[in-house]
N, C-alpha and C. Protein backbone atom coordinates (compact mmCIF):
# COMPACT_ATOMS: atom_id res chain seq x y z
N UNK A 1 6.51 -13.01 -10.86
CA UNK A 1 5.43 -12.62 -9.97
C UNK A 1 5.21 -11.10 -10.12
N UNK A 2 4.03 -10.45 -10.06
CA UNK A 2 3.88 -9.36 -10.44
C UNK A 2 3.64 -8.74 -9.09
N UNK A 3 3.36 -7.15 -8.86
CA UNK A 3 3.39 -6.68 -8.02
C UNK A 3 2.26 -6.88 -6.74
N UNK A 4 1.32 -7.00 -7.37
CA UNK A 4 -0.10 -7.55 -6.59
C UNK A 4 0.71 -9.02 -5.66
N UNK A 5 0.57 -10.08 -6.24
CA UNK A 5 1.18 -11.10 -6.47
C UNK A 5 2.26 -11.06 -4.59
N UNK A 6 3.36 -10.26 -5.08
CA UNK A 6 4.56 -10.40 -3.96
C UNK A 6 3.67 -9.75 -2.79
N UNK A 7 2.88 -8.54 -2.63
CA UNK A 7 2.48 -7.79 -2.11
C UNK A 7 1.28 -8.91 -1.20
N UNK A 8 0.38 -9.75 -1.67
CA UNK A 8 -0.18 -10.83 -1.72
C UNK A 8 0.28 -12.04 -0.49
N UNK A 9 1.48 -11.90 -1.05
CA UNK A 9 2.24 -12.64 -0.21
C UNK A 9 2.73 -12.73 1.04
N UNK A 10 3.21 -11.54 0.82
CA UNK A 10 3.97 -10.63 1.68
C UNK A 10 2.66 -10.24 3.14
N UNK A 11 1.48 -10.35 2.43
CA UNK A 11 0.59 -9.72 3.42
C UNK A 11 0.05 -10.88 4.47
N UNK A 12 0.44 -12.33 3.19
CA UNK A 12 -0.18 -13.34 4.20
C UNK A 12 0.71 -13.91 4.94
N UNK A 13 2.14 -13.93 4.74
CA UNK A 13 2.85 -14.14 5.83
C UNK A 13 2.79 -13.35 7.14
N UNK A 14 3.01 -11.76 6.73
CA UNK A 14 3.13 -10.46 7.70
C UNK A 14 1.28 -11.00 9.27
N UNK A 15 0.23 -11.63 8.38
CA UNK A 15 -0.71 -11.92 8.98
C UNK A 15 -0.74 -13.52 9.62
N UNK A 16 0.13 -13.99 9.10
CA UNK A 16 0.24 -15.68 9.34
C UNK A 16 -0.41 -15.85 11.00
N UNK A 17 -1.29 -16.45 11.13
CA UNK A 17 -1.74 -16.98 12.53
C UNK A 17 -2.56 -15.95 12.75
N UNK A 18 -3.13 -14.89 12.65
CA UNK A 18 -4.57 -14.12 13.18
C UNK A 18 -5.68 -14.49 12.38
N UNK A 19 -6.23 -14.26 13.30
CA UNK A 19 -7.71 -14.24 12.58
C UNK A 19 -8.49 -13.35 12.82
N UNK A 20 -9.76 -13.29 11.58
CA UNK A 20 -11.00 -12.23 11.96
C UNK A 20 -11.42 -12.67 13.44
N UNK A 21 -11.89 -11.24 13.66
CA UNK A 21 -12.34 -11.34 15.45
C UNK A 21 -14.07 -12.47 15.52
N UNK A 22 -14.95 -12.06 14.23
CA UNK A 22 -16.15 -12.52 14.93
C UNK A 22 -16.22 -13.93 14.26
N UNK A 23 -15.73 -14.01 12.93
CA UNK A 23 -16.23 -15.26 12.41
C UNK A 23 -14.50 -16.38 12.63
N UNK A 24 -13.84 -15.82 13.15
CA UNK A 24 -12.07 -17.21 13.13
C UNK A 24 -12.17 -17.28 11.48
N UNK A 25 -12.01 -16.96 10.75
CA UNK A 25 -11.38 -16.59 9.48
C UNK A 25 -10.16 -16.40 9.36
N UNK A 26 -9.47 -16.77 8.65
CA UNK A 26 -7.76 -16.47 8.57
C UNK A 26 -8.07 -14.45 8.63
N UNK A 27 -7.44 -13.79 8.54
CA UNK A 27 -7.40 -12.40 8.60
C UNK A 27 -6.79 -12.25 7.06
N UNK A 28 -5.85 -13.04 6.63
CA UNK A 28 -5.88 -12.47 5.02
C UNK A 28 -7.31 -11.90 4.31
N UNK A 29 -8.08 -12.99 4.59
CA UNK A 29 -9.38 -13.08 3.96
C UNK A 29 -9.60 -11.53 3.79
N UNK A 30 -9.82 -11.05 4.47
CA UNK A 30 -9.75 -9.11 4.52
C UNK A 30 -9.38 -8.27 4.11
N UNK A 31 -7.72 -8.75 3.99
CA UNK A 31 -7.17 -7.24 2.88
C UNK A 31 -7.04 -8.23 1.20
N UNK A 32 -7.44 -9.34 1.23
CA UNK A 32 -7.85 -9.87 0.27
C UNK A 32 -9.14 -9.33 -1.00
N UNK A 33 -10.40 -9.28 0.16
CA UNK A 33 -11.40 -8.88 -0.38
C UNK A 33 -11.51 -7.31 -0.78
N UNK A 34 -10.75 -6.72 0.23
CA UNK A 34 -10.28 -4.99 0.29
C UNK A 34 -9.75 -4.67 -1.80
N UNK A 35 -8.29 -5.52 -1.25
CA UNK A 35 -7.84 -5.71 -3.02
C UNK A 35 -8.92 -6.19 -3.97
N UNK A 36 -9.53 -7.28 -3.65
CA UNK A 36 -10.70 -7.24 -4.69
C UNK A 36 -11.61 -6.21 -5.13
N UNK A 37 -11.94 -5.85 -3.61
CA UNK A 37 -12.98 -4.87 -4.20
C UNK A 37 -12.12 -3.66 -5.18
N UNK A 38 -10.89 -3.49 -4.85
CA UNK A 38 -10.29 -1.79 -5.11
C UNK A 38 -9.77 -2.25 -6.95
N UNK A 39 -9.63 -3.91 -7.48
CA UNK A 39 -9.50 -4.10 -8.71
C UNK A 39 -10.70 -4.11 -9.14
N UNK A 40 -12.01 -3.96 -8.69
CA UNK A 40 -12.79 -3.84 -9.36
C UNK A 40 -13.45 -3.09 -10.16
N UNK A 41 -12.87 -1.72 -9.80
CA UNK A 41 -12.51 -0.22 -9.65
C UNK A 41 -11.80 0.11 -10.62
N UNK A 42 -10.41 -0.32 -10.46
CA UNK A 42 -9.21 0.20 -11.02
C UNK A 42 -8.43 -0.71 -11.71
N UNK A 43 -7.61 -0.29 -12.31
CA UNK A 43 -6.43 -1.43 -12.72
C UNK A 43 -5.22 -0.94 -12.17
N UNK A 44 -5.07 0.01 -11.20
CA UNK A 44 -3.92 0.21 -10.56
C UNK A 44 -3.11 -0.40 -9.84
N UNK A 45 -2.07 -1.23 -10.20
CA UNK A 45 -1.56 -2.00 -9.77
C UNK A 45 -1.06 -2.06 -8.57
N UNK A 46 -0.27 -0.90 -8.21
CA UNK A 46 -0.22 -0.15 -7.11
C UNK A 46 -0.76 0.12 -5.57
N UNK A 47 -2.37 0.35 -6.34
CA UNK A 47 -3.45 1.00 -4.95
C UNK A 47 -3.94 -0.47 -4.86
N UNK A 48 -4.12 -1.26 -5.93
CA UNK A 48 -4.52 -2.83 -5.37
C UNK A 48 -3.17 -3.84 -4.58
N UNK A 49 -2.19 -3.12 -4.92
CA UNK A 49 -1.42 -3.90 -3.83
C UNK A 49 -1.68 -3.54 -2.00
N UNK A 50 -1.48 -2.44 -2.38
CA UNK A 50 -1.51 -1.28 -1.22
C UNK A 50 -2.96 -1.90 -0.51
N UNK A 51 -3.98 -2.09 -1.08
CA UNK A 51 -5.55 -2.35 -0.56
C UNK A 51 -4.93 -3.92 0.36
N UNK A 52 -4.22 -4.61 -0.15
CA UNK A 52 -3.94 -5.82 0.42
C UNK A 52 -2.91 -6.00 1.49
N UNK A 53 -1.88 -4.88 1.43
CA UNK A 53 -1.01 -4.52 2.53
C UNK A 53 -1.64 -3.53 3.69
N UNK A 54 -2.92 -2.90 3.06
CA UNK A 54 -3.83 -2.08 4.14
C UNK A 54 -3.35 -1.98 5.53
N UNK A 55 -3.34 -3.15 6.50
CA UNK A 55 -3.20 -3.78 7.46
C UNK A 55 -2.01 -4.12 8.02
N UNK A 56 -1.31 -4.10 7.37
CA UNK A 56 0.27 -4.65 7.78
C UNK A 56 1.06 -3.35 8.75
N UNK A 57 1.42 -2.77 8.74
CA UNK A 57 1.77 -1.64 9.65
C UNK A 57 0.76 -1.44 10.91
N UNK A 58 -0.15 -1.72 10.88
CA UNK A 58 -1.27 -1.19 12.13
C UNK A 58 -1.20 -2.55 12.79
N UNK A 59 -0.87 -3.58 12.10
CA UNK A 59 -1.18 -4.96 12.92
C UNK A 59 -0.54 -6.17 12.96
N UNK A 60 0.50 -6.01 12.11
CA UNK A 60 1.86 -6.74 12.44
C UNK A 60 3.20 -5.95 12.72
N UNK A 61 4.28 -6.97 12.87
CA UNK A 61 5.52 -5.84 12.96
C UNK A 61 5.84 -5.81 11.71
N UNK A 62 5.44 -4.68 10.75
CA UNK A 62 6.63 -4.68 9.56
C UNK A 62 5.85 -2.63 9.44
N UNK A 63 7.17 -2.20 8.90
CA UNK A 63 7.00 -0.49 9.06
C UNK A 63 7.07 -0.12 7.90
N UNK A 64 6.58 0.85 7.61
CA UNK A 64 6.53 1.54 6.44
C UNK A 64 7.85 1.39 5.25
N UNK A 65 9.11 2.16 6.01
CA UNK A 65 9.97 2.01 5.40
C UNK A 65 10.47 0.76 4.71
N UNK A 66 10.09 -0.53 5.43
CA UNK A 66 9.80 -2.04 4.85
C UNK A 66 8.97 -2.27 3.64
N UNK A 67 8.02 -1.24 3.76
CA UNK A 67 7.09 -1.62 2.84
C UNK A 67 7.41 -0.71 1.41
N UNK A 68 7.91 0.78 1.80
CA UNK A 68 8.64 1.52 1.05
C UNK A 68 10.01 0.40 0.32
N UNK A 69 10.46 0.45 0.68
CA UNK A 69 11.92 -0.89 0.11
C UNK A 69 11.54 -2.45 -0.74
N UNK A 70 10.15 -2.25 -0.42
CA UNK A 70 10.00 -3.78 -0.77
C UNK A 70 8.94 -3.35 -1.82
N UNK A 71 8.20 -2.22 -1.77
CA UNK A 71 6.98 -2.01 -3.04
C UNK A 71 6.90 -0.97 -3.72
N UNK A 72 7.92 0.25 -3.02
CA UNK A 72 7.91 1.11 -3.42
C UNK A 72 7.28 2.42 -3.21
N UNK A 73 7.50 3.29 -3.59
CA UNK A 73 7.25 4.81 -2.29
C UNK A 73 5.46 5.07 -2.99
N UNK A 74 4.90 4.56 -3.83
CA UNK A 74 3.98 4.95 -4.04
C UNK A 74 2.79 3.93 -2.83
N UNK A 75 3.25 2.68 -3.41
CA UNK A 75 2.39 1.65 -2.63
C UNK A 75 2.57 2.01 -1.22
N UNK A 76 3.49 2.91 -0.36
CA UNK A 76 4.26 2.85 1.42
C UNK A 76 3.24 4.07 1.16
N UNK A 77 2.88 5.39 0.23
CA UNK A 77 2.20 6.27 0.59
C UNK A 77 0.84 5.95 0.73
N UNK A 78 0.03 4.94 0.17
CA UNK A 78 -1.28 4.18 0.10
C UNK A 78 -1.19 3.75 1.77
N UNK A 79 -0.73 2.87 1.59
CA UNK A 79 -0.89 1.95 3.46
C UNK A 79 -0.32 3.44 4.27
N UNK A 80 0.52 4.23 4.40
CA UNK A 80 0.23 5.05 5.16
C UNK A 80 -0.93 5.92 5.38
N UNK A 81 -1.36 5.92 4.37
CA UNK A 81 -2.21 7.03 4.76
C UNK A 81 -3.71 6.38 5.19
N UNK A 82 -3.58 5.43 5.16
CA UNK A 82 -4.82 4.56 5.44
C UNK A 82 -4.36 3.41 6.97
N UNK A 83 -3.47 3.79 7.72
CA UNK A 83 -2.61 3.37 8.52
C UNK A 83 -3.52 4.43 10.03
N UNK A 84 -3.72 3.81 10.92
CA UNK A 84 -4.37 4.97 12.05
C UNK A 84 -3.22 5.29 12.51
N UNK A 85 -2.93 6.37 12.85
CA UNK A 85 -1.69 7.12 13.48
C UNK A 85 -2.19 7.34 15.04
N UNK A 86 -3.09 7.33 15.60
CA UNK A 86 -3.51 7.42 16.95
C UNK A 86 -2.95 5.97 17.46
N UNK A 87 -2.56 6.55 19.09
CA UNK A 87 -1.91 5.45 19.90
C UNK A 87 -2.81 5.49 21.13
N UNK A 88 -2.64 4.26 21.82
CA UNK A 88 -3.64 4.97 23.37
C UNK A 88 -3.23 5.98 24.53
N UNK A 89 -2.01 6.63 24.29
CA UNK A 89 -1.69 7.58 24.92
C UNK A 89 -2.31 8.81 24.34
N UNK A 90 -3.06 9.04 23.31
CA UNK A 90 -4.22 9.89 22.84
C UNK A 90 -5.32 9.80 23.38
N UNK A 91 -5.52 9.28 24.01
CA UNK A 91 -6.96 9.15 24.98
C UNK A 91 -7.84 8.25 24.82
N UNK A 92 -9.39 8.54 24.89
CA UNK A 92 -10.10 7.76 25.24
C UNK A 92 -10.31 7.66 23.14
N UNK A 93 -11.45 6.23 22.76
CA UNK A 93 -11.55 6.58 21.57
C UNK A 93 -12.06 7.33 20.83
N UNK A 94 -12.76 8.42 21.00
CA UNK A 94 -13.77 9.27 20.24
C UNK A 94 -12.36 10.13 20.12
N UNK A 95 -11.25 10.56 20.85
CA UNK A 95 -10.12 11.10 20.59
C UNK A 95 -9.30 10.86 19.24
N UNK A 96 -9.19 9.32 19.86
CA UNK A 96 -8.30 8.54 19.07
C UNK A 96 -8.52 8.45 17.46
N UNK A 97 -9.94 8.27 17.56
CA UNK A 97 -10.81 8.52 16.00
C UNK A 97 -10.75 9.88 15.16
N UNK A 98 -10.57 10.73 16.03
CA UNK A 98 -10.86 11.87 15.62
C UNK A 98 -9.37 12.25 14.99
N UNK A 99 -8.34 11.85 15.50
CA UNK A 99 -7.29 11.93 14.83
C UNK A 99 -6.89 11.19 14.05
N UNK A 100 -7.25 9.90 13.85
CA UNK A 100 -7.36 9.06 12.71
C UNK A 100 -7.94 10.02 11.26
N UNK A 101 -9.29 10.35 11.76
CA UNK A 101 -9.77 10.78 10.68
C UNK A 101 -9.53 12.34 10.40
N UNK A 102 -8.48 13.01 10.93
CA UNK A 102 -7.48 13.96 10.49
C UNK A 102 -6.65 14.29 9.30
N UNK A 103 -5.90 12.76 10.10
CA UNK A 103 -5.33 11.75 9.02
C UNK A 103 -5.55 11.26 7.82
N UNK A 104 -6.63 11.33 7.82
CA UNK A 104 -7.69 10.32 6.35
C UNK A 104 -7.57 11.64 5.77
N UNK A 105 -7.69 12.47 6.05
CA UNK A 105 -8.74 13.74 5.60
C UNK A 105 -7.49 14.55 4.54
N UNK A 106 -6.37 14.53 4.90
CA UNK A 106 -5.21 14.65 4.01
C UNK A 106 -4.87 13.56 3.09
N UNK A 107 -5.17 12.52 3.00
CA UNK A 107 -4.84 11.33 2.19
C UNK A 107 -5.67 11.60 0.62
N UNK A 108 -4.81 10.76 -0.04
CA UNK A 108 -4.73 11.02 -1.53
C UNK A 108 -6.45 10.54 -1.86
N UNK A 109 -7.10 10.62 -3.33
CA UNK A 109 -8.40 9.78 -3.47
C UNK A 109 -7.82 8.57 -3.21
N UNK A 110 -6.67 8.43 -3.80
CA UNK A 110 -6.31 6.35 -4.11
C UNK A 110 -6.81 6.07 -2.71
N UNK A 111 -5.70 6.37 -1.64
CA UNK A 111 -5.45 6.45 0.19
C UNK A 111 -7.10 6.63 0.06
N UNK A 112 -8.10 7.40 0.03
CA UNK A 112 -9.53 7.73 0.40
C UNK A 112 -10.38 6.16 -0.44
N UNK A 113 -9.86 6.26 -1.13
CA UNK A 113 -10.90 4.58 -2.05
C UNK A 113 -10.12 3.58 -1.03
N UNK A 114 -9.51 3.23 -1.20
CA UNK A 114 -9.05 2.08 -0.10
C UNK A 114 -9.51 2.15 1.23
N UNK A 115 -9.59 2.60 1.49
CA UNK A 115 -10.34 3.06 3.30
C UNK A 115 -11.99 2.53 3.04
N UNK A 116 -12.40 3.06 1.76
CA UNK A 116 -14.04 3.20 1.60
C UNK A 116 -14.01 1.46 1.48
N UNK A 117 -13.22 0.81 0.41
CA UNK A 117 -13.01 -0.57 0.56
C UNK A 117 -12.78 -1.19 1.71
N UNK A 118 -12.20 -0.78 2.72
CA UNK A 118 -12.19 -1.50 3.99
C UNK A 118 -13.26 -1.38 4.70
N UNK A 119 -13.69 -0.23 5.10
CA UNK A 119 -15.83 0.14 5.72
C UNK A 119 -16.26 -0.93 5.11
N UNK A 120 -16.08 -1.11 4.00
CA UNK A 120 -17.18 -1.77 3.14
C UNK A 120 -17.31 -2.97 3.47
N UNK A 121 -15.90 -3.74 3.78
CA UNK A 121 -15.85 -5.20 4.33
C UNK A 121 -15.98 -5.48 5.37
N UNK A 122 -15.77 -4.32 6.60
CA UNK A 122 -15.25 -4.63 7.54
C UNK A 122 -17.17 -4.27 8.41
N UNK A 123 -17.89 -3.54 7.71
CA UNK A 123 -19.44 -3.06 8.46
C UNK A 123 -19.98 -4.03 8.49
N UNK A 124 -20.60 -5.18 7.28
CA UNK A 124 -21.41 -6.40 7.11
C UNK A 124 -21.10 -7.14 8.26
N UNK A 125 -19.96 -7.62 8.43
CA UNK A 125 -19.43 -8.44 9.75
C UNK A 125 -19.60 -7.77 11.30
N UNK A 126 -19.45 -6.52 11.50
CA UNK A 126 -19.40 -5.54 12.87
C UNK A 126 -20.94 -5.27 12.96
N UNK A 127 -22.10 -5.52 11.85
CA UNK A 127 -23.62 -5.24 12.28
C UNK A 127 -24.26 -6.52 12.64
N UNK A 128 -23.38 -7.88 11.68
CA UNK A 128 -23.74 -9.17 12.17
C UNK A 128 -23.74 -9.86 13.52
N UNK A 129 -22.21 -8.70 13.98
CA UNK A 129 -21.62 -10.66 15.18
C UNK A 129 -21.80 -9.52 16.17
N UNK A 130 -21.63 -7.96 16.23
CA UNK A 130 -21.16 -7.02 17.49
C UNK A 130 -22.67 -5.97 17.69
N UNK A 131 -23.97 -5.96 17.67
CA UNK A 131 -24.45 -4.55 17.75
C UNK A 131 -24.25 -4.10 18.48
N UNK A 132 -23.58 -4.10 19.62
CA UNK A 132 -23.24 -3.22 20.65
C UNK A 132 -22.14 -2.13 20.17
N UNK A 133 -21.03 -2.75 19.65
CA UNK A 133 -20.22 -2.40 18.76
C UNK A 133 -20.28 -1.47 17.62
N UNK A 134 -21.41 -2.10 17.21
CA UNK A 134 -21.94 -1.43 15.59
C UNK A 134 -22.42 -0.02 15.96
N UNK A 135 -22.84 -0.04 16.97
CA UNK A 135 -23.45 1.32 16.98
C UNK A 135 -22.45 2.44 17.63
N UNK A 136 -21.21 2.19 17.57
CA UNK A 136 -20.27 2.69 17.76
C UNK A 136 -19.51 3.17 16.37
N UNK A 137 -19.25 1.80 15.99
CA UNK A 137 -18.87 1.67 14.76
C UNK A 137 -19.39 2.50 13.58
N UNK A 138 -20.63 2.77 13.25
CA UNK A 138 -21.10 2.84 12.13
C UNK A 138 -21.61 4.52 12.44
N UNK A 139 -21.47 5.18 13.54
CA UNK A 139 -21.46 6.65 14.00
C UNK A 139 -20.10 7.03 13.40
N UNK A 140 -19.14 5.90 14.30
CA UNK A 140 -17.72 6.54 13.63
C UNK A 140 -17.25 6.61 11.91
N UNK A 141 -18.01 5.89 11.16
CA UNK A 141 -18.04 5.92 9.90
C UNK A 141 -18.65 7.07 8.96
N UNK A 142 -20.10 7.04 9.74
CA UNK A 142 -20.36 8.40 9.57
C UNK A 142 -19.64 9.84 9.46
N UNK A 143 -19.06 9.76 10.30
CA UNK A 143 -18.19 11.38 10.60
C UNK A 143 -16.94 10.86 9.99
N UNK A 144 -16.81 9.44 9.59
CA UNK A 144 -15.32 10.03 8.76
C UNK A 144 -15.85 9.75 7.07
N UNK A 145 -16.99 9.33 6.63
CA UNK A 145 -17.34 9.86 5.09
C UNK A 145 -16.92 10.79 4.66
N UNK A 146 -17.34 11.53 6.09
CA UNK A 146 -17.09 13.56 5.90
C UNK A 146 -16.00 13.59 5.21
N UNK A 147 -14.67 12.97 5.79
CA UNK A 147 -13.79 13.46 4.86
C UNK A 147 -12.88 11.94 3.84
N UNK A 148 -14.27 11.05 3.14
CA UNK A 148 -13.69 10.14 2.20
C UNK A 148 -14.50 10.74 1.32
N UNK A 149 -14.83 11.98 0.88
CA UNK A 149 -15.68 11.79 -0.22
C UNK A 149 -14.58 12.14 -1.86
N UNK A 150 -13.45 12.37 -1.79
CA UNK A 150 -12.76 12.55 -2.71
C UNK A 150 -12.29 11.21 -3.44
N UNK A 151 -12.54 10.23 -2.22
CA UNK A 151 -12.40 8.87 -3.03
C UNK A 151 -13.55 8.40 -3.88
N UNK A 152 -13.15 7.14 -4.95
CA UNK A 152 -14.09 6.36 -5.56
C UNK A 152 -15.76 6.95 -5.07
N UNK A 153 -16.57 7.13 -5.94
CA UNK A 153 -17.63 7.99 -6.15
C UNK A 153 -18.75 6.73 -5.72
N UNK A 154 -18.40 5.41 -6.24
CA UNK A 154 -18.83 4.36 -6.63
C UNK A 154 -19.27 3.42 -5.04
N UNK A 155 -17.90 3.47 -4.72
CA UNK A 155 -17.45 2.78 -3.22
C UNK A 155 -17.46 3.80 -2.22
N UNK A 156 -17.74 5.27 -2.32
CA UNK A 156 -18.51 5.98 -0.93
C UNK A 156 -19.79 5.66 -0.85
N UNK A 157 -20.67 5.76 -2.23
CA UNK A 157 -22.08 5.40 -2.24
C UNK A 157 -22.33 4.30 -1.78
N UNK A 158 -21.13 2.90 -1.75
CA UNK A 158 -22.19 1.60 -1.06
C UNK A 158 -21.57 2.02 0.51
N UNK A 159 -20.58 2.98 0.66
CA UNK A 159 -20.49 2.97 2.30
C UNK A 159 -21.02 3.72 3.14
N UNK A 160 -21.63 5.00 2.19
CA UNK A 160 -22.94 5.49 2.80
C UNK A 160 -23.90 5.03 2.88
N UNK A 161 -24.47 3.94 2.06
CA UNK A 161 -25.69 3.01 2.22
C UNK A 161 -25.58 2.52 3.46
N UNK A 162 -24.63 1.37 3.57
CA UNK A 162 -24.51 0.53 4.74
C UNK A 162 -24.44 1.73 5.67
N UNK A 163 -24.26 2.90 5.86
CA UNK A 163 -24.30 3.52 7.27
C UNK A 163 -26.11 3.90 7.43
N UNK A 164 -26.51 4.46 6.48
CA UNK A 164 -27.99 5.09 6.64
C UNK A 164 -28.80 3.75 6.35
N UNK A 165 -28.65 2.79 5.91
CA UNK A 165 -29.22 1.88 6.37
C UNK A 165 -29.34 1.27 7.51
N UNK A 166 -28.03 1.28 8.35
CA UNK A 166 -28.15 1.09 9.53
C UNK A 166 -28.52 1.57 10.41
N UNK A 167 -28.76 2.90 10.15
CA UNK A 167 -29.49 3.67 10.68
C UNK A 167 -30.60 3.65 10.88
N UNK A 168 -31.15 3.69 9.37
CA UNK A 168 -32.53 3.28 9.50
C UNK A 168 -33.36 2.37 10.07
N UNK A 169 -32.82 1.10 10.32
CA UNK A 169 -32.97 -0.18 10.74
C UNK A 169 -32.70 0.05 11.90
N UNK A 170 -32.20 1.32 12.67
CA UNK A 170 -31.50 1.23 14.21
C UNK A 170 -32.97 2.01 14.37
N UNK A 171 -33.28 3.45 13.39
CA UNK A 171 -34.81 3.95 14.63
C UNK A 171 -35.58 3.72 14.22
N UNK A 172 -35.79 2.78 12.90
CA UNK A 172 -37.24 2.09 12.73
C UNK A 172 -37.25 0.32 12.35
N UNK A 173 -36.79 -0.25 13.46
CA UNK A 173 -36.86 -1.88 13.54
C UNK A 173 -38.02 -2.31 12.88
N UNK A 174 -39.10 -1.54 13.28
CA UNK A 174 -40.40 -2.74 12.99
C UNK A 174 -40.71 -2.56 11.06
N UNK A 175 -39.74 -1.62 10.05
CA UNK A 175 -39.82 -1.90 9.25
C UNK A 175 -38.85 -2.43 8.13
N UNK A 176 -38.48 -3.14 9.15
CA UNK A 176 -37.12 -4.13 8.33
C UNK A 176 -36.88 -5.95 9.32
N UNK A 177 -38.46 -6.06 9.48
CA UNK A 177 -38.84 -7.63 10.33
C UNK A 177 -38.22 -8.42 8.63
């Protein structure tokens, strides 16, 4: 089994029983498509594992150092740095974000392309099932481009689309009937 592969694995157990919030989708489905998108990119074996473990530290119990021991200090520096470090004892969320994207803002390009891969999957679904949401959402994306632009050149451009498109479509409805 190769590294993708265990990492693969590893992510769908660590997720076993959640699901996506709007559509009940298994939640693999997600850092699945994340890894897809980031091999589409790269052949880094590594940052495509890492794209598929994305999630595992922020949303199951398994910690870095787990993931360090089991994939190795390059793949534990990927999911960290793409890992939100804000807790709710940081405040309200425009706080909480803001130190997230602190966070981002020191992270490697690999750490910065993987993030742009997650916007990417994670906006289509949050403009479909939530606009109340979205327009939360897709402000906060905005201000953290600011600091993904060192990642993938390729995968900021479709995640700046989906934001100024949404935009666009947010102050001029009547030309997108």
């Amino acid at each position: 089994m190769n590294l993708y592969e265990e990492a693969r694995n590893f992510a769908d157990q660590a997720h076993a029983g959640q699901v996506r919030k709007y559509t009940g989708a298994p939640y693999i489905t997600h850092p699945i498509v994340v890894a897809g998108t980031i091999a589409s990119i790269t052949d880094d074996i590594e940052m495509i594992a890492a794209a598929v473990l994305h999630d595992v530290v922020e949303d199951c119990e398994v910690s870095l150092p787990e993931i360090e021991n089991r994939f190795g200090h390059r793949v534990s520096q990927f999911v960290s740095e793409v890992t939100d470090v804000s807790t709710l004892e940081d405040g309200n969320r425009a706080a909480r974000k803001a130190l997230d994207r602190q966070h981002l803002a020191q992270a490697s390009a690999e750490g910065k392309t993987i993030k742009l891969a997650d916007l990417i999957d994670n906006s289509p679904q949050i403009i479909q099932y939530d606009s109340k949401f979205a327009k939360v959402y897709l402000k906060e994306n905005a201000a953290l481009l600011k600091v993904l632009t060192e990642g993938d050149s390729r995968l900021f451009n479709k995640a700046n689309d989906i934001v100024v498109e949404y935009q666009l479509r947010s102050q001029h409805p009547q030309f997108f009937k």
